[in-house]
C-alpha atoms as a PDB file:
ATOM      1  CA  UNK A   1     -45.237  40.177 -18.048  1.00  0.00           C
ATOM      2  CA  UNK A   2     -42.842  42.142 -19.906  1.00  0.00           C
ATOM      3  CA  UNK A   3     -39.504  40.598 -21.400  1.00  0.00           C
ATOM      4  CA  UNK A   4     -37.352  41.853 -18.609  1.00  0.00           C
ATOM      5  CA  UNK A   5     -39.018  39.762 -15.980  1.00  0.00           C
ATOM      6  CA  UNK A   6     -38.824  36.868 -18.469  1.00  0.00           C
ATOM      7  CA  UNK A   7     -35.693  37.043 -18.427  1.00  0.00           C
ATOM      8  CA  UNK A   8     -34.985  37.126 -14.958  1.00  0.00           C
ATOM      9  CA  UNK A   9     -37.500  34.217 -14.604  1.00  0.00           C
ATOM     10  CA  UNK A  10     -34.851  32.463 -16.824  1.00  0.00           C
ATOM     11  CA  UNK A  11     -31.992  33.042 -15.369  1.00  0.00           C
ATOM     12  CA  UNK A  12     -33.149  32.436 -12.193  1.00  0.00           C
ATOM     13  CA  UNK A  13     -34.554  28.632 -13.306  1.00  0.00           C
ATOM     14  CA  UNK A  14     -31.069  28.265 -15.162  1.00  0.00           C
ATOM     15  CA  UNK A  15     -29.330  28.955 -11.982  1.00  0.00           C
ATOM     16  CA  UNK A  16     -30.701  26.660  -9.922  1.00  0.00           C
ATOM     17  CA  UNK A  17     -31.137  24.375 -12.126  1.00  0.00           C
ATOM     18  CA  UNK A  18     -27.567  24.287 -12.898  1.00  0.00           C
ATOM     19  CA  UNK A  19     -26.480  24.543  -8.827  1.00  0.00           C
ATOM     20  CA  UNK A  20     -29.131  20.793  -8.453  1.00  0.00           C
ATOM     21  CA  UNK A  21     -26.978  19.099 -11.010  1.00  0.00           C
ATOM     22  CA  UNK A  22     -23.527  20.487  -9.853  1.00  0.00           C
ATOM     23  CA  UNK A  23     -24.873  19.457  -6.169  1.00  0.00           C
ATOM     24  CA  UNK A  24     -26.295  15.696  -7.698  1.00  0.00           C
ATOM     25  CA  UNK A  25     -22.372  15.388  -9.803  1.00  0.00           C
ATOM     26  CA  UNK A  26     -21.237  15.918  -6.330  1.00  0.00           C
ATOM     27  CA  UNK A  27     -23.163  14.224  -3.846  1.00  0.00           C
ATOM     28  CA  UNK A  28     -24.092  10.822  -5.429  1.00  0.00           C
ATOM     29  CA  UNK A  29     -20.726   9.830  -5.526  1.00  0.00           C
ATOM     30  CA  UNK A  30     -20.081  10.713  -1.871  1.00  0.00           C
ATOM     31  CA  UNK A  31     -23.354   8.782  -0.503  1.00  0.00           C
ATOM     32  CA  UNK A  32     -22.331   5.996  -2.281  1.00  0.00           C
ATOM     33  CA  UNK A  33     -18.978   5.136  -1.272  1.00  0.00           C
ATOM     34  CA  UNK A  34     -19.761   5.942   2.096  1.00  0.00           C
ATOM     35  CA  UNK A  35     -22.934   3.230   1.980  1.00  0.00           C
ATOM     36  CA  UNK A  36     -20.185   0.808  -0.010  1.00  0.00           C
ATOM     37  CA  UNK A  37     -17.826   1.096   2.954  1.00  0.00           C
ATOM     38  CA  UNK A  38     -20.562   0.395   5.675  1.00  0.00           C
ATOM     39  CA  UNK A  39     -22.041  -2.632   3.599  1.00  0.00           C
ATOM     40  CA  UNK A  40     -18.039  -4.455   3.259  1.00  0.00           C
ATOM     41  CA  UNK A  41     -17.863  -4.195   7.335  1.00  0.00           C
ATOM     42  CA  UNK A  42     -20.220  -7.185   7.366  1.00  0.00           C
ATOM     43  CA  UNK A  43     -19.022  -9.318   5.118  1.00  0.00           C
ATOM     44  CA  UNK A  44     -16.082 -11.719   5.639  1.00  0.00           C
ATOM     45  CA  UNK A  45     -13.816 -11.390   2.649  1.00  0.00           C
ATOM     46  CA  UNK A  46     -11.945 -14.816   3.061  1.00  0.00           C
ATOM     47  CA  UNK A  47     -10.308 -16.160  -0.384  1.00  0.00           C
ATOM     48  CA  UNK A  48     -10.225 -19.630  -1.630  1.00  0.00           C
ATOM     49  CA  UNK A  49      -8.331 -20.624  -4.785  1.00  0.00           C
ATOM     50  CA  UNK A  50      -6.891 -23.947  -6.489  1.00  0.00           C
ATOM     51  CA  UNK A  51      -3.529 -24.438  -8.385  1.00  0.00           C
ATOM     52  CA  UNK A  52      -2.957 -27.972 -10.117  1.00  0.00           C
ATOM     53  CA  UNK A  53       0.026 -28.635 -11.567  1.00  0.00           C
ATOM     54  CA  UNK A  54       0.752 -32.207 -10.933  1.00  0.00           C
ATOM     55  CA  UNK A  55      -0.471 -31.642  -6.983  1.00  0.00           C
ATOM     56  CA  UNK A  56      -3.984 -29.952  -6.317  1.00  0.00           C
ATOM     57  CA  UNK A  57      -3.555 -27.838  -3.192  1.00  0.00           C
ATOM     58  CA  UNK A  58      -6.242 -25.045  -1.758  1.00  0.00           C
ATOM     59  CA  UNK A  59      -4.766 -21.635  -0.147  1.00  0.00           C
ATOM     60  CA  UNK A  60      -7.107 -20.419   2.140  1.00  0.00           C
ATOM     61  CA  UNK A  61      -7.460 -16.631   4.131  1.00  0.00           C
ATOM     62  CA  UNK A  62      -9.416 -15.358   6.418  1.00  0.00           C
ATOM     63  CA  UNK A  63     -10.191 -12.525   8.902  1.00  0.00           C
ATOM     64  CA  UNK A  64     -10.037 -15.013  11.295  1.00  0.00           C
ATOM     65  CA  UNK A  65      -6.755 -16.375  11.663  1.00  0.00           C
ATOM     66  CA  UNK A  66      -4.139 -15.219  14.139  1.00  0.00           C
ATOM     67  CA  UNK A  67      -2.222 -12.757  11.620  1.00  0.00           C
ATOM     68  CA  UNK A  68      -3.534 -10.944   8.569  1.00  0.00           C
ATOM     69  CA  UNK A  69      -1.257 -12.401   6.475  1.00  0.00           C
ATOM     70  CA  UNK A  70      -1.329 -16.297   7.903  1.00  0.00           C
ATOM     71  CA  UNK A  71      -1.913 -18.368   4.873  1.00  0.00           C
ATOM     72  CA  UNK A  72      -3.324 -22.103   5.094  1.00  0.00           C
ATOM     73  CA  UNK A  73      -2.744 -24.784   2.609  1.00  0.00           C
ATOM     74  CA  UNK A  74      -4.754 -27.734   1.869  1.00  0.00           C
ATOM     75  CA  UNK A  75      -2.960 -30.492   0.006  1.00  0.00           C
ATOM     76  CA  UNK A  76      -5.161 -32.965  -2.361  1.00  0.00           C
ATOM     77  CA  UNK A  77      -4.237 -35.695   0.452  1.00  0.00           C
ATOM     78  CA  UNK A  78      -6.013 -33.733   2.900  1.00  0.00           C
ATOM     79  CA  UNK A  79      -2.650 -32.783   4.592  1.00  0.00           C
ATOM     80  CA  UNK A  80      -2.516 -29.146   6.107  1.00  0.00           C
ATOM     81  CA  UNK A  81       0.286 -26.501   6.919  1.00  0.00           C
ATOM     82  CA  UNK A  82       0.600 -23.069   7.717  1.00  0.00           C
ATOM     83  CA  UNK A  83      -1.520 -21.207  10.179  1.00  0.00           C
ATOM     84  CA  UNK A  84      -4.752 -23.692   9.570  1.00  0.00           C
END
């Protein structure tokens, strides 16, 4: 083989070498926030959370109460308001 087909052999490896990672930069991050997305459809993303000062109380949310933003509160006495 003479050094102008070498050459050519080169460049041609570099090239697509250079197009797989470009295409790999590219692609992983796509695939994977599209496999994130479908994987968080299935899971119920209710909070719980305590606050004590003085009173303990729970705040609780969750995909299944009547509004989005309906909040239920759990007093240390076992008392409840909001949307519970």
């Amino acid at each position: 083989m003479d050094s102008a087909s070498e050459w050519g052999a080169l460049r041609i490896t570099l090239l697509f070498g250079s197009a797989a990672v470009a295409l790999a930069l590219i692609a992983v991050p796509l695939l994977e926030g599209r496999n994130s997305d479908r994987l968080a459809g299935d899971i119920d993303l209710m909070s719980t959370g305590s606050i004590g000062r003085g009173e303990t109380y729970t705040i609780r949310r969750s995909v299944l109460q009547s509004s989005p933003d309906a909040v239920c509160v759990i007093h240390s006495d076992g008392a409840r308001s909001g949307d519970c």
